[in-house]
Protein backbone atom coordinates (compact mmCIF):
# COMPACT_ATOMS: atom_id res chain seq x y z
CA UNK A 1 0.00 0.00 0.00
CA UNK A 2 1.43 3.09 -1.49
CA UNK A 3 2.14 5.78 1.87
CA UNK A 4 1.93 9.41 1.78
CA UNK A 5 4.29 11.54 3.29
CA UNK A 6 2.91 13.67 6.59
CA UNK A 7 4.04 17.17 6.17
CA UNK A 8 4.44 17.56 10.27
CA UNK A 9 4.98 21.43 10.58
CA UNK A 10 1.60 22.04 8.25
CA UNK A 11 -0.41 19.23 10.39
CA UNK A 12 0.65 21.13 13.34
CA UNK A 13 -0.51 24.40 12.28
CA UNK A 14 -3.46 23.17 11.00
CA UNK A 15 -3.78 21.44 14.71
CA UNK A 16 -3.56 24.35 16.12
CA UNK A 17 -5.83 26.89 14.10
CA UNK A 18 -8.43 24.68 14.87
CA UNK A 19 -7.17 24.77 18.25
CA UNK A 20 -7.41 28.97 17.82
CA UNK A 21 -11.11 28.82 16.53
CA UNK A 22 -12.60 26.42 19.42
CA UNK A 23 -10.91 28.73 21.99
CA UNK A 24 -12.69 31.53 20.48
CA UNK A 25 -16.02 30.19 20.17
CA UNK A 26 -16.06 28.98 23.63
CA UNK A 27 -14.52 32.78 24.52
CA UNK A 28 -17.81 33.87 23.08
CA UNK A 29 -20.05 31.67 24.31
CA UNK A 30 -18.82 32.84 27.60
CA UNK A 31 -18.75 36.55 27.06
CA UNK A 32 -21.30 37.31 30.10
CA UNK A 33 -18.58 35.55 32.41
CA UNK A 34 -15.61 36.36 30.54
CA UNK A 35 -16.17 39.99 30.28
CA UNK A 36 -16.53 41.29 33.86
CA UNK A 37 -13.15 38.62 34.73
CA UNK A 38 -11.54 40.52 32.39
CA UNK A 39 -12.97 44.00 33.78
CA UNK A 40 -11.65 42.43 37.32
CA UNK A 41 -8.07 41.63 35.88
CA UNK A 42 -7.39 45.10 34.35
CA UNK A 43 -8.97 46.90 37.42
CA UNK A 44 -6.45 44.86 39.49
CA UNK A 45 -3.40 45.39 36.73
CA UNK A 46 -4.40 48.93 37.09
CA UNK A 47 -4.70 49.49 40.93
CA UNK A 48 -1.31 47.13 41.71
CA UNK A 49 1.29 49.67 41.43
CA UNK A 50 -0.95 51.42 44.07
CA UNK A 51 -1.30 48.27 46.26
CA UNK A 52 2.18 47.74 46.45
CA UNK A 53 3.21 51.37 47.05
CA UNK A 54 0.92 51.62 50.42
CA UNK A 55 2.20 48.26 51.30
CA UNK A 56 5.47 49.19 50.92
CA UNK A 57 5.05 52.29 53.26
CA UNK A 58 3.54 50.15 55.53
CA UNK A 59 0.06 50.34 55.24
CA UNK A 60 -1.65 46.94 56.30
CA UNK A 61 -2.79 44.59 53.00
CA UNK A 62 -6.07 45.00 54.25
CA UNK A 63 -6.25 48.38 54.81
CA UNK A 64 -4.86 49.11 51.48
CA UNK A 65 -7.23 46.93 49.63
CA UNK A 66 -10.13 48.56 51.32
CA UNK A 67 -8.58 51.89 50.21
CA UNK A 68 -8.56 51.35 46.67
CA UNK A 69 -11.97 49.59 46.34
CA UNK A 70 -13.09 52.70 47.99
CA UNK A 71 -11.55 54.95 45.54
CA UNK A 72 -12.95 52.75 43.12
CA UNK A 73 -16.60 52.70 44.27
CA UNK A 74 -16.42 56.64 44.68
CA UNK A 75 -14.99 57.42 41.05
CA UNK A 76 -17.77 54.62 40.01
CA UNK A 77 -20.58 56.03 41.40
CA UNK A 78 -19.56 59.80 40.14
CA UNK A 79 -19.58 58.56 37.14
CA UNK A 80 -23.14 56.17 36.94
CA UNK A 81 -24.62 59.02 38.51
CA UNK A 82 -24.17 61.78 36.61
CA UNK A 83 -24.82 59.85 33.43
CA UNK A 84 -28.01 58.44 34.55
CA UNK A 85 -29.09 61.89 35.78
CA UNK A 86 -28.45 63.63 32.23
CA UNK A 87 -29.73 60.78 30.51
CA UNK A 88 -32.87 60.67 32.39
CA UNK A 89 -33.25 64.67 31.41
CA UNK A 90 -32.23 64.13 27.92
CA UNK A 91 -34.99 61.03 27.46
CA UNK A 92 -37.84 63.69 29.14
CA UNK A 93 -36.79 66.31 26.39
CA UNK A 94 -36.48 63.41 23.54
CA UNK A 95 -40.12 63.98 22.01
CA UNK A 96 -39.58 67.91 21.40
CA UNK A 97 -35.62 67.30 20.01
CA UNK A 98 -37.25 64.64 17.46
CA UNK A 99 -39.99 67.03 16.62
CA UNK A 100 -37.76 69.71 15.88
CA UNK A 101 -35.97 67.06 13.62
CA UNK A 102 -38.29 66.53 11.61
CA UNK A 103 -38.79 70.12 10.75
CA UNK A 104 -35.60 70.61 9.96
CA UNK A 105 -35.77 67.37 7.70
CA UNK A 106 -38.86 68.82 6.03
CA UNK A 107 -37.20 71.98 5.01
CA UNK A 108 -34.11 70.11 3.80
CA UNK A 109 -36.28 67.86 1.82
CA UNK A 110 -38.45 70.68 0.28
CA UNK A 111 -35.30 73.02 -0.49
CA UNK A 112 -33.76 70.30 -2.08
CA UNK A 113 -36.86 69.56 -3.92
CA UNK A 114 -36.90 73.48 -5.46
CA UNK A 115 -33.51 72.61 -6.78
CA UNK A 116 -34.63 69.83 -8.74
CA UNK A 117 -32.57 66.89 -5.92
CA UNK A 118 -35.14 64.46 -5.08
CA UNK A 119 -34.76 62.82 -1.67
CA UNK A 120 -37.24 60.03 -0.27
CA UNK A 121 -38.77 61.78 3.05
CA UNK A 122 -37.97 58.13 4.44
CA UNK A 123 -34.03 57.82 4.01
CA UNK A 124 -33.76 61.17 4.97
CA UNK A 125 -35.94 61.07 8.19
CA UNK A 126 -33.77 57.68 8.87
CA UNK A 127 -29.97 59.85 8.59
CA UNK A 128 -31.42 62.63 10.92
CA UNK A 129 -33.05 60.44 13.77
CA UNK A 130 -31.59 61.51 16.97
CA UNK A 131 -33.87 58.89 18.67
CA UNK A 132 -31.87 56.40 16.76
CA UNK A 133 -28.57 58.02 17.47
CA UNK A 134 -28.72 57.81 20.96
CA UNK A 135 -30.50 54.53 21.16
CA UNK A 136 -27.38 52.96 19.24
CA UNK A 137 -24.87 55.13 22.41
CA UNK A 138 -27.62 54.10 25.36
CA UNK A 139 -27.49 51.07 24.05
CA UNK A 140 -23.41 50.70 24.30
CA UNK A 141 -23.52 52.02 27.61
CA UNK A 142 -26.19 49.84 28.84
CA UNK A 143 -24.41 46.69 27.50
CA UNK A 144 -21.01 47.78 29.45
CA UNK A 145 -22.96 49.13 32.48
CA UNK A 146 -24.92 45.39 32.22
CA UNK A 147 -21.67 44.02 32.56
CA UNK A 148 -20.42 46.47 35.63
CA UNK A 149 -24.46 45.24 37.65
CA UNK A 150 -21.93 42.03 38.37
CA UNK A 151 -20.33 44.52 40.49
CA UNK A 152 -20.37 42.19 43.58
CA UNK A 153 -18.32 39.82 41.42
CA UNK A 154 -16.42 41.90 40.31
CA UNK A 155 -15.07 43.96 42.97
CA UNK A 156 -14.74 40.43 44.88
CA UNK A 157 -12.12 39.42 42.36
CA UNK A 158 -10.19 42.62 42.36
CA UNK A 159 -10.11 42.17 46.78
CA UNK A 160 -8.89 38.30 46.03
CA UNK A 161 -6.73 39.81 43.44
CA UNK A 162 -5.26 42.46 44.96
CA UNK A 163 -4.34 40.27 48.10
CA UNK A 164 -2.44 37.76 46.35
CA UNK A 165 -0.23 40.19 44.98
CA UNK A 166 2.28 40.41 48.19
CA UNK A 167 2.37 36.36 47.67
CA UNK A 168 2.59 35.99 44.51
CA UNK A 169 6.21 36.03 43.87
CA UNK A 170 6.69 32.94 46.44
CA UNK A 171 4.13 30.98 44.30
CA UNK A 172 5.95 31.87 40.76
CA UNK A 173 9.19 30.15 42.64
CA UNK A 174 7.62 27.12 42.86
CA UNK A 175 6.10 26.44 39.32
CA UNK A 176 8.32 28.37 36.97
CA UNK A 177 12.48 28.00 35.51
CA UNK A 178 12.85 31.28 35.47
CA UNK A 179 10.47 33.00 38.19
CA UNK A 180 12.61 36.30 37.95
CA UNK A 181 11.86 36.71 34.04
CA UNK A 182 8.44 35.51 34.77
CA UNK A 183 7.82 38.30 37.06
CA UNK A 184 9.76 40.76 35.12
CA UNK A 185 6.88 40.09 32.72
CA UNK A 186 4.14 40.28 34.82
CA UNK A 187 5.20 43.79 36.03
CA UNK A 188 5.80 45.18 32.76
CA UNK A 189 2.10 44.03 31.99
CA UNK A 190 0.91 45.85 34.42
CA UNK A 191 2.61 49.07 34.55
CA UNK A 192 1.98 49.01 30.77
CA UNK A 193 -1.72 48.70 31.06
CA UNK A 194 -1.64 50.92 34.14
CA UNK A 195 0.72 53.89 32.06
CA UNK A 196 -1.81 53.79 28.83
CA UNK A 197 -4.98 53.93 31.44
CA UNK A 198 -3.42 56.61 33.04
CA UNK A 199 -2.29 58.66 30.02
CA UNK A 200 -5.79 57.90 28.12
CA UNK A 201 -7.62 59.24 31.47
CA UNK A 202 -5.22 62.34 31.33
CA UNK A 203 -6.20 62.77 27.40
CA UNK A 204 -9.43 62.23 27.78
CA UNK A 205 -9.84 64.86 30.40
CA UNK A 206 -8.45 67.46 28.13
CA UNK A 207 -11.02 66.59 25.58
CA UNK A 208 -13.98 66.31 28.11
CA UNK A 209 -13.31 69.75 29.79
CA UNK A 210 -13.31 72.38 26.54
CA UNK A 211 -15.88 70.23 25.24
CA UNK A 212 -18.17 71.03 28.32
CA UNK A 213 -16.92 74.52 28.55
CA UNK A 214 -17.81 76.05 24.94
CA UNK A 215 -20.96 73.52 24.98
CA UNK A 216 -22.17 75.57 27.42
CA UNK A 217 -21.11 78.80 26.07
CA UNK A 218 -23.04 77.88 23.22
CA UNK A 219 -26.11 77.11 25.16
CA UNK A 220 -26.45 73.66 23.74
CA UNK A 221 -28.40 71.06 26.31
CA UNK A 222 -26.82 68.39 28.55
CA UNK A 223 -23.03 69.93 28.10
CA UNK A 224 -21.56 67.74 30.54
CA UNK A 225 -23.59 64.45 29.32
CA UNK A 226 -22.18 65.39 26.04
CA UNK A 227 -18.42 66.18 27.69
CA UNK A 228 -18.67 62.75 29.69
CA UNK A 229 -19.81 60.42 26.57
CA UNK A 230 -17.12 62.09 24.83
CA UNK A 231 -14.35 61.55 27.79
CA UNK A 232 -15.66 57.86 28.03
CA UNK A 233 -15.79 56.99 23.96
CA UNK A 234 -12.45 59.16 23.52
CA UNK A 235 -11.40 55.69 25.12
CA UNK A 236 -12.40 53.43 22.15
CA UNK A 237 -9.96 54.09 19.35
CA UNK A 238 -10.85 55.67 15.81
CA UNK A 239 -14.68 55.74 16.29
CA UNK A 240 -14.82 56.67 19.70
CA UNK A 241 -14.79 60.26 19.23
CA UNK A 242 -16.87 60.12 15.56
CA UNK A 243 -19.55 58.73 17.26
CA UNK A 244 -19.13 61.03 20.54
CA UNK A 245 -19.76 64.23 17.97
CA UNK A 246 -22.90 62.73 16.12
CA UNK A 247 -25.47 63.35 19.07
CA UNK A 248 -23.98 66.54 19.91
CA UNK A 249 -24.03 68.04 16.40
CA UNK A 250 -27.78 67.10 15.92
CA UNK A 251 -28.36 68.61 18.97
CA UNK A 252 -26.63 71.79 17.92
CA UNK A 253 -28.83 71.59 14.72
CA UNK A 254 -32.12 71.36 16.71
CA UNK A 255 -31.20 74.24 19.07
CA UNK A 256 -29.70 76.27 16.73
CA UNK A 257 -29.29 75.77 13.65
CA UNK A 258 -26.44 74.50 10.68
CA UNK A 259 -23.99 77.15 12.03
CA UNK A 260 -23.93 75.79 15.25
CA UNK A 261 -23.75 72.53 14.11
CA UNK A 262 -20.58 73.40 11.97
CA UNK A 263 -18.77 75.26 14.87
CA UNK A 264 -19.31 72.06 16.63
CA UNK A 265 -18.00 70.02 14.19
CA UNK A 266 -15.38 72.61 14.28
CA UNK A 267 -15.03 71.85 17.88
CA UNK A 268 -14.30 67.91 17.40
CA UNK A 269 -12.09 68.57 15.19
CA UNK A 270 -9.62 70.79 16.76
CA UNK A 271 -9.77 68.97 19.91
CA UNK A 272 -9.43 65.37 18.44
CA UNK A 273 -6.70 66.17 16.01
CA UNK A 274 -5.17 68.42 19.16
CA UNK A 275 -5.18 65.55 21.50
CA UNK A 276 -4.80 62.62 19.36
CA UNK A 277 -2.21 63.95 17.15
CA UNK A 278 -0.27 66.10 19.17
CA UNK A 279 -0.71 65.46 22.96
CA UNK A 280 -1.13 62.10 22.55
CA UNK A 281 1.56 60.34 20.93
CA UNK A 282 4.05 62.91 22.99
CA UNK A 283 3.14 61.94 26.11
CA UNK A 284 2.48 58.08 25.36
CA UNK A 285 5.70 58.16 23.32
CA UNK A 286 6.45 54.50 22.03
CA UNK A 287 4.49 52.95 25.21
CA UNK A 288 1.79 52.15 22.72
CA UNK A 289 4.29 50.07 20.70
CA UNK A 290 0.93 49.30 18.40
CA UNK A 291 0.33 50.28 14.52
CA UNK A 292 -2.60 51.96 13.74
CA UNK A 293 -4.11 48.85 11.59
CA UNK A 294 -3.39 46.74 14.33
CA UNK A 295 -5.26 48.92 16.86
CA UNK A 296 -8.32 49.49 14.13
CA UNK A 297 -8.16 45.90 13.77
CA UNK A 298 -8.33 44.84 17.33
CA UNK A 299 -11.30 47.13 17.93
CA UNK A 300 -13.37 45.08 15.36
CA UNK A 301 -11.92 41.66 17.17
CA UNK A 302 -12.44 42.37 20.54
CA UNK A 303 -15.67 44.08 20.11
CA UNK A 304 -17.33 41.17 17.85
CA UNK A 305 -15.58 38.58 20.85
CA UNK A 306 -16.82 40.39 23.65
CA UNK A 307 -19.09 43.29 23.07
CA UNK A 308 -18.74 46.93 24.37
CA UNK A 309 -16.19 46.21 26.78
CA UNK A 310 -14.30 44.47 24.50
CA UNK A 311 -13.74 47.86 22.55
CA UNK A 312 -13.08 49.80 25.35
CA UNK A 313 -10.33 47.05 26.64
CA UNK A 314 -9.43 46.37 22.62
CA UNK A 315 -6.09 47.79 22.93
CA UNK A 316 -4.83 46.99 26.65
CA UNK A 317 -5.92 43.35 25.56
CA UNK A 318 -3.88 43.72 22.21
CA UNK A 319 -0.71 45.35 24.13
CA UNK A 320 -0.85 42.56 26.40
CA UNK A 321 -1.24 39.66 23.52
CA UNK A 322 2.10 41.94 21.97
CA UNK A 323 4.07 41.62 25.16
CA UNK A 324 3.16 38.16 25.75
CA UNK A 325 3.94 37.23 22.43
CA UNK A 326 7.50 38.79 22.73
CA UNK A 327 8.33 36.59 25.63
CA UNK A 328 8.82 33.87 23.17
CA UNK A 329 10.97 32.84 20.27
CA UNK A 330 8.27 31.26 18.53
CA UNK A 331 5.36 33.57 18.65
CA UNK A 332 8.13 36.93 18.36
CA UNK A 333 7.27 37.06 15.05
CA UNK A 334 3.95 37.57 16.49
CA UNK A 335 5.07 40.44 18.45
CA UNK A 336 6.73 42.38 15.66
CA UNK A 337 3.81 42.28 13.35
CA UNK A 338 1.59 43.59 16.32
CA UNK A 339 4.58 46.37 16.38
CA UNK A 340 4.34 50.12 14.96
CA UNK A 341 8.02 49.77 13.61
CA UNK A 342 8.04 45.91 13.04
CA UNK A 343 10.69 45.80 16.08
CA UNK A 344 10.85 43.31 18.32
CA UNK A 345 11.60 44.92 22.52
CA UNK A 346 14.00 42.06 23.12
């Protein structure tokens, strides 16, 4: 009986791809537990450099943890609240904003109709339908907030998490070659994902704040809903900030008219190019280490694998893959196409 060779190396990939995709779909099966574990991990990769700090000037574990969950519940709870309380204004007013819509899309329609530019009432209803708009932004936030109601879960796993840290190092001894490397890496995970939290929170404060300042110079409704959907969104990269401005600039239109709704325009402009393209890349510098198709990529990934909060985690969860990947001779190759400069850190 004739035999055919085995090509090993392609029978392993192939192994493994399969491998890949059966990982995935379980990964998404699992979203609803997945998503607030991950939540957990990154709130704890964030808060560690603080946990060890107040350890380290002597503060009791237990003391410290309680700290920083209360730090956390406080900036939590600023946040939900104000949200909910300009959303809950903005949903009274709705009825009148969507009524003034529609006269605005009438006298589009009949001006382009003089002109001799037919437009179906329907389609053109459909692009200027503010309900819509802010169904599709309530709808984002109510998926990740869905996520944040397992808050007892959560915030139990960041308290379990947070505790092990001071042992950690002991258990790494036991069950890895090389537990120095092995917590090298682990550190530089975290005070990677805790620098580009930090920096984002820092740029996304100097968007929020002139946002909410000339919104309300302009008299426009809701300025600091608008500044805090725009301080949260500025956090999911590329469309973040596009879809931030589309509420606001309809709103301008209602109140005001298409002026208004270009100087706001105007507004997102300047301050998105300003902080994304200046501010930005200075202060993150090469921390990012990402190229800008691999960070428009990962948003579509993560946010078809896990929703919401996988575009708002999209590129810690990418820089993390990158640095994971680089730990290793075979997957560097990995690593350097995941790079800006196709550079390896080793």
């Amino acid at each position: 009986m004739e035999k055919f060779p085995i090509n090993t190396r392609n029978t392993s990939l192939v192994i493994t791809l399969a491998a890949l995709v059966i990982i995935l779909a379980g990964v998404k099966y699992a979203e609803s537990i997945i998503s607030p574990l991950l939540v957990a991990l990154f709130i704890t990769a964030i808060s560690g450099p603080a946990m060890m700090w107040l350890t380290q000037k002597k503060v009791p574990s237990g003391l410290a943890v309680t700290i920083i969950i209360f730090c956390i519940l406080v900036i939590g709870f600023f946040i939900s609240s104000v949200l909910s309380t300009s959303l809950n204004g903005f949903s009274q007013n709705l009825p009148d904003y969507q009524a003034r819509l529609q006269e605005i899309t009438g006298t589009l329609l009949s001006a382009a109709n003089k002109t001799g530019f037919h437009m179906p009432m329907k389609e053109l209803s459909q692009m200027f339908d503010l309900g819509k708009v802010m169904a599709f932004v309530g709808s984002t936030f109510n998926q990740v907030l869905g996520t944040l109601t397992n808050i007892f879960f959560i915030l139990m796993m960041v308290i379990f998490l947070l505790l092990e840290l001071s042992g950690f190092r002991y258990k790494l001894k036991a069950i890895s070659n090389d537990p120095g490397q092995t917590m090298a890496d682990l550190i530089n995970v975290s005070n990677t994902i805790s620098s580009y939290f930090k920096i984002k929170t820092f740029t996304s404060v100097l968007t929020a704040i002139p946002i909410i300042i000339v919104l309300s110079l302009m008299g426009i409704d809701f300025p600091i809903l608008w500044g805090m959907v725009a301080f949260l969104l500025n956090f999911v990269p590329n469309i973040g900030s596009i879809i931030a401005a589309i509420p606001v600039v309809l709103m301008a239109l209602i109140q005001f008219g298409f002026i208004a709704a270009g100087e706001v325009i105007l507004l997102y402009l300047i301050m998105n190019n300003l902080v994304g393209n200046f501010i930005e890349p200075r202060v993150m510098g090469r921390s990012l280490g990402l190229s800008t198709l691999i960070v428009f990529l990962s948003l579509v990934f993560w946010g078809w694998l896990l929703g919401p909060i996988g575009m708002f985690l999209s590129v810690p969860l990418t820089m993390t893959l990158k640095i994971v990947m680089d730990n290793n001779d075979d997957t560097r190759w990995i690593s350097v196409m995941l790079s800006n400069e196709g550079e390896s850190s080793k």
